[in-house]
N, C-alpha and C. Protein backbone atom coordinates (compact mmCIF):
# COMPACT_ATOMS: atom_id res chain seq x y z
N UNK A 1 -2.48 7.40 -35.57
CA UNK A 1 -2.79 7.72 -34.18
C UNK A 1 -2.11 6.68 -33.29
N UNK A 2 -1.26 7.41 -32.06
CA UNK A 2 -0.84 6.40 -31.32
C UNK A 2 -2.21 5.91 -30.43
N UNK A 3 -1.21 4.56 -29.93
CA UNK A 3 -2.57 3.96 -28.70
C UNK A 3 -2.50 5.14 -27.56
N UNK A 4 -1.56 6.11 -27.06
CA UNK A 4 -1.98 6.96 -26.22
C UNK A 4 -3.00 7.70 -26.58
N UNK A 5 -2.88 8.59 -27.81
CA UNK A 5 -3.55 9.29 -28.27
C UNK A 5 -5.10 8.64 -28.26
N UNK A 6 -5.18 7.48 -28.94
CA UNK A 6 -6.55 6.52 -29.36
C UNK A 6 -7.35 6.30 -27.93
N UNK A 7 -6.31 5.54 -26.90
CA UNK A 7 -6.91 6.03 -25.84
C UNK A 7 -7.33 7.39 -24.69
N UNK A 8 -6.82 8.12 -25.02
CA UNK A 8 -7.11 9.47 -24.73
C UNK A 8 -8.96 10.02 -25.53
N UNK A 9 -8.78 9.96 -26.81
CA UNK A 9 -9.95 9.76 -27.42
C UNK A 9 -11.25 9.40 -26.95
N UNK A 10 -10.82 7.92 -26.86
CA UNK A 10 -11.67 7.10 -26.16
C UNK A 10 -11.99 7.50 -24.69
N UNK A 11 -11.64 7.94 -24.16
CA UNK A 11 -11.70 8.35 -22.90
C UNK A 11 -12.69 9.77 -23.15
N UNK A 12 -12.58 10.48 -23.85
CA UNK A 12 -13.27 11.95 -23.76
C UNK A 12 -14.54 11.10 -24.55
N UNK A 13 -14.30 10.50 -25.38
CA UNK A 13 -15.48 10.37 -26.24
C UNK A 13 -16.73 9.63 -25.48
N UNK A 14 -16.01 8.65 -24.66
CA UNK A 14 -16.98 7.96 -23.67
C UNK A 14 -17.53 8.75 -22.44
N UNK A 15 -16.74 9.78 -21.89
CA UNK A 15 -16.99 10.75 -21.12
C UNK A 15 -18.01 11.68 -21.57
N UNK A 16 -18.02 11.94 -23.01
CA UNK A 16 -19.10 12.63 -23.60
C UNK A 16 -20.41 11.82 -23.59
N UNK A 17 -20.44 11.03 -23.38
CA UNK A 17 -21.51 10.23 -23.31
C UNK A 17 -22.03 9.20 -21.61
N UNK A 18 -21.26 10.28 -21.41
CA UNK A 18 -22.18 10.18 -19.58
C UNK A 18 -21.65 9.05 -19.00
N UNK A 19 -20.50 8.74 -19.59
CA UNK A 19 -19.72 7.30 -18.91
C UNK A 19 -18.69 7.79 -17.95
N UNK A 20 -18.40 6.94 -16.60
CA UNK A 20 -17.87 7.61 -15.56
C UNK A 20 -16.06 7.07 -15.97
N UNK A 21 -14.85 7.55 -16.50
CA UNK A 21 -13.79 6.57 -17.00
C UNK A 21 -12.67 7.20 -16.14
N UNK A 22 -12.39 5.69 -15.49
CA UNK A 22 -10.72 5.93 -14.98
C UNK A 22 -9.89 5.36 -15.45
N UNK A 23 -8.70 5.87 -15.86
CA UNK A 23 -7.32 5.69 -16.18
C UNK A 23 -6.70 4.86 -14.99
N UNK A 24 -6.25 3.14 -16.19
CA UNK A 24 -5.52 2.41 -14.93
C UNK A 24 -4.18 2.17 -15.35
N UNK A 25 -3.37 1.94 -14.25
CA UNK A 25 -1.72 1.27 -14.80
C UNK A 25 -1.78 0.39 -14.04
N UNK A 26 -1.11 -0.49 -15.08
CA UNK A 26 -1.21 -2.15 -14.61
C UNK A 26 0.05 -2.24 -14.59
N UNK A 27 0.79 -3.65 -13.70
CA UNK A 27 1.93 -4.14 -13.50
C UNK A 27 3.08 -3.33 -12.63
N UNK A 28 4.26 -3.17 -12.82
CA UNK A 28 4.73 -2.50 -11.78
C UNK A 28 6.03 -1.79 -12.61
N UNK A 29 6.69 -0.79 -11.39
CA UNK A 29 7.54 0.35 -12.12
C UNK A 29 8.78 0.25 -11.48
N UNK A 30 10.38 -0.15 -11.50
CA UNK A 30 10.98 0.31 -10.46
C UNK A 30 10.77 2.31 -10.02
N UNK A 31 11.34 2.08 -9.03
CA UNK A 31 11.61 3.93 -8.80
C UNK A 31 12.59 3.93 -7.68
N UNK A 32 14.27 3.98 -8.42
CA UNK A 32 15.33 3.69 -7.50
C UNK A 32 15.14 2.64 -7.03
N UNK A 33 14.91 2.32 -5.85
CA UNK A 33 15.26 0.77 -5.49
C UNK A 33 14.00 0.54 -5.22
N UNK A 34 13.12 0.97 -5.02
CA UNK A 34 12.03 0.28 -4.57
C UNK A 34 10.85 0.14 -6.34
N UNK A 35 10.31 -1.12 -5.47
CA UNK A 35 8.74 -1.37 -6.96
C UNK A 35 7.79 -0.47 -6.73
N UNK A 36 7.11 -0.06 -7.55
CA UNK A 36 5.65 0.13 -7.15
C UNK A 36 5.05 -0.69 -7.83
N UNK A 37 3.84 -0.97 -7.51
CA UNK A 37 2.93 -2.08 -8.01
C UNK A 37 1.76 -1.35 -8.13
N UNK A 38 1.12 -1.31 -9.83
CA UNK A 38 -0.02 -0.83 -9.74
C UNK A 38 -0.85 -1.87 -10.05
N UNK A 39 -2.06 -1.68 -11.08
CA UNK A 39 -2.98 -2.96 -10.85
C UNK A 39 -2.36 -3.84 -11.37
N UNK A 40 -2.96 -5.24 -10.88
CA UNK A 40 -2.82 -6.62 -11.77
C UNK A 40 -2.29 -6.25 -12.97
N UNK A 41 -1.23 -7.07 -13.60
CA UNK A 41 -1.25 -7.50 -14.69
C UNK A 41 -2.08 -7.81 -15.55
N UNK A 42 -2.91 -6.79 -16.81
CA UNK A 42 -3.74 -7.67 -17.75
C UNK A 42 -5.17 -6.71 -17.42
N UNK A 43 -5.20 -6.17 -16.37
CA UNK A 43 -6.00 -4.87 -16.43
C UNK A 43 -6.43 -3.93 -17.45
N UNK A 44 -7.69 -3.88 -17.65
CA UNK A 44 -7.72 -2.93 -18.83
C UNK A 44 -7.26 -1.58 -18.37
N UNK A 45 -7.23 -0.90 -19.74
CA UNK A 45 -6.63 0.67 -19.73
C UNK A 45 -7.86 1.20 -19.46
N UNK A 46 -9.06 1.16 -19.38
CA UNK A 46 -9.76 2.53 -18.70
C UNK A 46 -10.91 1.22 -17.86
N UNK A 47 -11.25 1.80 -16.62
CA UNK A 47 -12.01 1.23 -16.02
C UNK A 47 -13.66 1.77 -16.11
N UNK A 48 -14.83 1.38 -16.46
CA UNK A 48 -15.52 2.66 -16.62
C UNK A 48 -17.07 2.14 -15.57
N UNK A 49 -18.25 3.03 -15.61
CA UNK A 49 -19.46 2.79 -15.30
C UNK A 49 -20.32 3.64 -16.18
N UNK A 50 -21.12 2.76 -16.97
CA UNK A 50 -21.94 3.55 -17.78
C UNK A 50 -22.67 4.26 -17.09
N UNK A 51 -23.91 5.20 -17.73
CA UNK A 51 -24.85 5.91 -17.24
C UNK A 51 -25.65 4.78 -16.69
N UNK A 52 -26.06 3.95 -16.68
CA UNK A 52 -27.21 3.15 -16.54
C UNK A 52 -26.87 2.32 -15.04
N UNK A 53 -25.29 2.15 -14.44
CA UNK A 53 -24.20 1.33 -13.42
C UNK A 53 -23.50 0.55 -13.87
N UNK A 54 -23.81 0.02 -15.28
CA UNK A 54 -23.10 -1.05 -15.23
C UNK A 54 -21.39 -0.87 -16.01
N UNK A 55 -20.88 -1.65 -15.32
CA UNK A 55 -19.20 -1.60 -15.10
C UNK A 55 -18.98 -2.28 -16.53
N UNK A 56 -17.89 -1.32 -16.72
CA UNK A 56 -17.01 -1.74 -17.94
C UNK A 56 -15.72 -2.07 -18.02
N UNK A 57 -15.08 -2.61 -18.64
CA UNK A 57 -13.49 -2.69 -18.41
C UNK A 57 -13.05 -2.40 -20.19
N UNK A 58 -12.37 -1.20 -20.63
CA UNK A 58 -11.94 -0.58 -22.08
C UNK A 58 -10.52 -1.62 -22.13
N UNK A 59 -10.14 -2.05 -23.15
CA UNK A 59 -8.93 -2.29 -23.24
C UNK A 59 -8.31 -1.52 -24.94
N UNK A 60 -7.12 -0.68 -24.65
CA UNK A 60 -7.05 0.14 -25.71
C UNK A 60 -6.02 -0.76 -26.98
N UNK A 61 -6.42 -0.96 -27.65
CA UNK A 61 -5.54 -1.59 -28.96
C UNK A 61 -5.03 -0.90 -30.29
N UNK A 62 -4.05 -0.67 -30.54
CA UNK A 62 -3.90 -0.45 -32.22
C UNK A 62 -4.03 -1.28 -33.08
N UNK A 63 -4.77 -1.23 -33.96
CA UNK A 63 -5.02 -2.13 -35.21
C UNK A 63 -4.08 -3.06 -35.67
N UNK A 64 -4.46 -4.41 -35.50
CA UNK A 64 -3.70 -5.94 -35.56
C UNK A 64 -2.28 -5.74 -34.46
N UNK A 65 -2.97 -5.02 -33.00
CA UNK A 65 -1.82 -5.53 -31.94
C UNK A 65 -3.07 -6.79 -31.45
N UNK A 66 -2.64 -7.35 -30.84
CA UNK A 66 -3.14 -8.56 -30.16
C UNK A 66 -3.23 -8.14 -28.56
N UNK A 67 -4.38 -8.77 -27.80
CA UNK A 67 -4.17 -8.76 -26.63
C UNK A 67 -3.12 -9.62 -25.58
N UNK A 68 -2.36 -9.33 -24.74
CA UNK A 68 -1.84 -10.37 -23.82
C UNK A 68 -2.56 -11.11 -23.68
N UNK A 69 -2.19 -12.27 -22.85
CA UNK A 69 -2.83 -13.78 -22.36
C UNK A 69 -3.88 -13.31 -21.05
N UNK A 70 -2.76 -12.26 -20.26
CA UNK A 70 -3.58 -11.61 -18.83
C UNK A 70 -4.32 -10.92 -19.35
N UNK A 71 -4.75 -9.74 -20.21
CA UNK A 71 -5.69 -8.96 -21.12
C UNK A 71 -6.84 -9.84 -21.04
N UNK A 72 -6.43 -11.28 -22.15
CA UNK A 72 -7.65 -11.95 -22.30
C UNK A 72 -8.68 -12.68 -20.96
N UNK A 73 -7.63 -13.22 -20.00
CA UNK A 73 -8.49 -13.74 -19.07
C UNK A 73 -8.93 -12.51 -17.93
N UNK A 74 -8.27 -11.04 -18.19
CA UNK A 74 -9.49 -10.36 -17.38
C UNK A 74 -10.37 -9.95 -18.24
N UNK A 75 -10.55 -9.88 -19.63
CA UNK A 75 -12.17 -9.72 -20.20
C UNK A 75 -13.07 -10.80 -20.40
N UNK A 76 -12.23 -11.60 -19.95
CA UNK A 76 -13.31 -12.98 -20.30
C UNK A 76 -14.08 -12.88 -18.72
N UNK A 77 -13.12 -12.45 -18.16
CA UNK A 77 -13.77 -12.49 -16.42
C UNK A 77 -14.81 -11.60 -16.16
N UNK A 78 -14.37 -10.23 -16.79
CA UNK A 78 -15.51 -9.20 -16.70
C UNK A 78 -16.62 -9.02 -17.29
N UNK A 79 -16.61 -10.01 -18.61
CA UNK A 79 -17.63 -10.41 -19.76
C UNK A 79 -18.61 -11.73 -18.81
N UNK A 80 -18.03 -12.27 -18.10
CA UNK A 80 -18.23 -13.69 -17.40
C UNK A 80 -19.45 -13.09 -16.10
N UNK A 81 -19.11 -11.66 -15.80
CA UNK A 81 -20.10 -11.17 -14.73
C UNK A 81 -21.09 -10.35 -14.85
N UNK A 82 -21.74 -10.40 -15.72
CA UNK A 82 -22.46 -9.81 -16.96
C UNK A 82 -22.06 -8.20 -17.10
N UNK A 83 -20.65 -8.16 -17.64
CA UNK A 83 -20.21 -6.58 -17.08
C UNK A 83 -19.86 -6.07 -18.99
N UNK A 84 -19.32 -4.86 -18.83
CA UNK A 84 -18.98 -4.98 -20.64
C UNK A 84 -17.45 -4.96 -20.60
N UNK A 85 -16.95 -5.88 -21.58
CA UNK A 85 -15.73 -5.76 -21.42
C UNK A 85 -15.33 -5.09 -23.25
N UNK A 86 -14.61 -4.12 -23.95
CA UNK A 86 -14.52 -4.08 -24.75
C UNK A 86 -12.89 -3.60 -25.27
N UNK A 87 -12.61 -3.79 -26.14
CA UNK A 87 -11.25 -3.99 -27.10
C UNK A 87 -11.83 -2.78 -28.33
N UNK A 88 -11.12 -1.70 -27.77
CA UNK A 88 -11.18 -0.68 -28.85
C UNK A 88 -10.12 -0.16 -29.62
N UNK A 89 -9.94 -0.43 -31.24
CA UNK A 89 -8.90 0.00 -32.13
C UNK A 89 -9.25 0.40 -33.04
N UNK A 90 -10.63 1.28 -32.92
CA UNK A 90 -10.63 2.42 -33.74
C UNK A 90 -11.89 3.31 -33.36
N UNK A 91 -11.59 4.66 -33.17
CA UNK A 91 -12.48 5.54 -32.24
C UNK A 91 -13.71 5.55 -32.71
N UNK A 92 -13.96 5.75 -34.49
CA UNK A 92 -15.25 6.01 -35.26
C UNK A 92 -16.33 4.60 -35.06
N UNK A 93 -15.95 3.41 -35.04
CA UNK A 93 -16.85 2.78 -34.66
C UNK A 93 -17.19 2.09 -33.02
N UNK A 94 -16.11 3.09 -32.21
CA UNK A 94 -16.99 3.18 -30.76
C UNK A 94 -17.68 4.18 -31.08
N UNK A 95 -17.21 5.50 -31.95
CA UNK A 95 -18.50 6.30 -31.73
C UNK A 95 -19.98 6.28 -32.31
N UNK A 96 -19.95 5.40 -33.38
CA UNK A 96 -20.67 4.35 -33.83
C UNK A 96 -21.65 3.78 -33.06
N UNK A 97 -20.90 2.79 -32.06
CA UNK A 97 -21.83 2.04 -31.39
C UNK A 97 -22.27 2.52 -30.12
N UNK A 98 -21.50 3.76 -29.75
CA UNK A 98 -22.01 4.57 -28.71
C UNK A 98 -23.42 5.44 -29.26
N UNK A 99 -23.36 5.67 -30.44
CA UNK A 99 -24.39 6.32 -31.20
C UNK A 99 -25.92 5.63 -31.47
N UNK A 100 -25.73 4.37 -31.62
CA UNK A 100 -26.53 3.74 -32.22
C UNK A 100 -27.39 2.76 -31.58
N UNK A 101 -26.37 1.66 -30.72
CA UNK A 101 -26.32 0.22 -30.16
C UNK A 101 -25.70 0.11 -29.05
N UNK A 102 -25.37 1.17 -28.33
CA UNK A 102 -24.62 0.65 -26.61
C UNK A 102 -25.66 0.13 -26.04
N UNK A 103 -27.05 0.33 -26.17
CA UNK A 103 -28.17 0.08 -24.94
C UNK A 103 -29.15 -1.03 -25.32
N UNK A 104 -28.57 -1.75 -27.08
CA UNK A 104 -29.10 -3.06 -27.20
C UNK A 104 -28.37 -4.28 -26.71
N UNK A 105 -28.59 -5.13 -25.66
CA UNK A 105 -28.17 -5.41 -24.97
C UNK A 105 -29.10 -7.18 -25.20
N UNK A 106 -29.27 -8.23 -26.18
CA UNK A 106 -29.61 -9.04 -26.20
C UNK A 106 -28.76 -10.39 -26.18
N UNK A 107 -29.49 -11.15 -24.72
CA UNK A 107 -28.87 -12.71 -24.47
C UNK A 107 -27.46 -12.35 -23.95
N UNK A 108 -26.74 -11.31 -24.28
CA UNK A 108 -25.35 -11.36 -23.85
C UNK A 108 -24.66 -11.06 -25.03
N UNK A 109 -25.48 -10.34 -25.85
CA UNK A 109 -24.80 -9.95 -27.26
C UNK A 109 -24.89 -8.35 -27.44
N UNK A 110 -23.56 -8.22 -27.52
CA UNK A 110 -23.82 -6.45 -28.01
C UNK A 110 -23.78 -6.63 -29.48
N UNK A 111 -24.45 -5.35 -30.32
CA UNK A 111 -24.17 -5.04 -31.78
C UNK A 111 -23.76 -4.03 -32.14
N UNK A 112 -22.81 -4.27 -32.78
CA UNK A 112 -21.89 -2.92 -33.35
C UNK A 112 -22.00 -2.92 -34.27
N UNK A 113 -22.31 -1.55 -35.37
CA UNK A 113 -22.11 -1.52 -36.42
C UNK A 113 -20.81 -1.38 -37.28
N UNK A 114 -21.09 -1.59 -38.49
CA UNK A 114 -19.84 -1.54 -39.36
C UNK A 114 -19.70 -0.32 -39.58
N UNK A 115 -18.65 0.35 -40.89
CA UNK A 115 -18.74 0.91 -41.37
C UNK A 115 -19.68 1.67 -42.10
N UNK A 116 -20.34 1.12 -42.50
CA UNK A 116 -21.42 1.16 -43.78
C UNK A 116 -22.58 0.93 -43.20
N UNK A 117 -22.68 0.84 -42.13
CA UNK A 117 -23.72 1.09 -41.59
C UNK A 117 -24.88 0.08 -40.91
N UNK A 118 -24.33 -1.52 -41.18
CA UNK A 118 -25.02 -2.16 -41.41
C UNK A 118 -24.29 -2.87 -39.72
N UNK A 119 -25.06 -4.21 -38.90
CA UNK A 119 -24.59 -4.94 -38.11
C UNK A 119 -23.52 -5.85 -39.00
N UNK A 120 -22.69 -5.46 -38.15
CA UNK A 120 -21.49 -6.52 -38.29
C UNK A 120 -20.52 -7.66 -37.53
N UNK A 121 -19.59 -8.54 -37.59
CA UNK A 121 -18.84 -8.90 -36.91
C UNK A 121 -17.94 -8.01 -35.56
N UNK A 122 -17.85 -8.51 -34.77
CA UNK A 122 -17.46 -7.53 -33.99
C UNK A 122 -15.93 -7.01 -34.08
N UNK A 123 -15.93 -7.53 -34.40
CA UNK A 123 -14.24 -8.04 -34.24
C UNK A 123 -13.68 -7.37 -35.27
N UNK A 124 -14.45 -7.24 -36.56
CA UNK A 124 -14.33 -6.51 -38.10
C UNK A 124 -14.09 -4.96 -37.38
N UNK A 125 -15.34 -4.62 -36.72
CA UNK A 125 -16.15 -3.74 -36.45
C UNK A 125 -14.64 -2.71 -35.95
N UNK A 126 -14.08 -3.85 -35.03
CA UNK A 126 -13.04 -2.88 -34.17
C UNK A 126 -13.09 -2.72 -32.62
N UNK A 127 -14.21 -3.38 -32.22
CA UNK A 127 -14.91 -3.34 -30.97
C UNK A 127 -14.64 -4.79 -30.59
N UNK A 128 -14.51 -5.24 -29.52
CA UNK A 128 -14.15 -6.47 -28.76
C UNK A 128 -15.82 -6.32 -27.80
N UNK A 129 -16.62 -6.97 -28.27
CA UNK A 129 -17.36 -7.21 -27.07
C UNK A 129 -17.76 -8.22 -25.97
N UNK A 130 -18.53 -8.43 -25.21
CA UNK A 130 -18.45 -9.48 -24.51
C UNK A 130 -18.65 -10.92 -24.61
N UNK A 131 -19.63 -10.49 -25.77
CA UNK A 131 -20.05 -12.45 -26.28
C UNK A 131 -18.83 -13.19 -26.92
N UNK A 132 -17.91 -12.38 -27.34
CA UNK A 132 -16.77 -12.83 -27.86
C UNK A 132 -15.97 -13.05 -27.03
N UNK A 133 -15.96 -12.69 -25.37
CA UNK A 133 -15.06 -12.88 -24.63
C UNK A 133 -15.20 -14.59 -24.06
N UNK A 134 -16.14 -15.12 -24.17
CA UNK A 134 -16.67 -16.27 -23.53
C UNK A 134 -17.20 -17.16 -24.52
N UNK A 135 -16.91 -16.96 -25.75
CA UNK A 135 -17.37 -17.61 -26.81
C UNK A 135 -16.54 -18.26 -27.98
């Protein structure tokens, strides 16, 4: 699966679940002579608001890409305002933790499950969440 595709996914799948998601482009484009400038540099790929208000920032990854430097300091920023910031590179365990654990919400710790069913590392998991952004 490409990251378009993965994020496309992610986008319906979170939409299925009552999350409000916009599609962002970050950095800028020529077009003939002139720039356009869309968001900041380092912007996540979907901007969202859960059912509940609270703001999310998706950032879409393929498995062992790494985030930019700008990536990292806007989830650390959006993790920093008690917002969710998450790093998704693989759809089954957002749908996972959309299933299970989006609405446990302790100290500043989300839990995602693994594979197998059990709480895991997040990072294993596939999910970037916020305690990891500031931690």
């Amino acid at each position: 699966m490409t990251e378009t595709q993965l994020q496309r996914a992610v986008k319906e799948l979170l939409q299925d679940h009552n999350w409000m998601v916009v599609r962002v482009q970050s950095g800028m484009r020529k077009v003939g002579r002139t720039w356009i400038h869309f968001a900041p540099k380092g912007t996540a790929d979907l901007l969202c608001c859960t059912p509940n208000g609270r703001f999310a920032a998706v950032e879409i990854k393929r498995p062992k890409k790494r985030r930019m430097p700008e990536q990292e300091t806007f989830g650390r920023n959006v993790a920093g305002r008690n917002a969710i910031s998450l790093v998704v590179r693989d759809l089954n365990s957002l749908a996972l933790w959309l299933a299970d654990h989006w609405e446990d919400w302790h100290d500043g710790v989300w839990t995602c499950p693994s594979r197998n069913g059990g709480a895991t590392d997040n990072a294993q998991a596939g999910v970037r969440l916020p305690a990891e952004a500031g931690r």
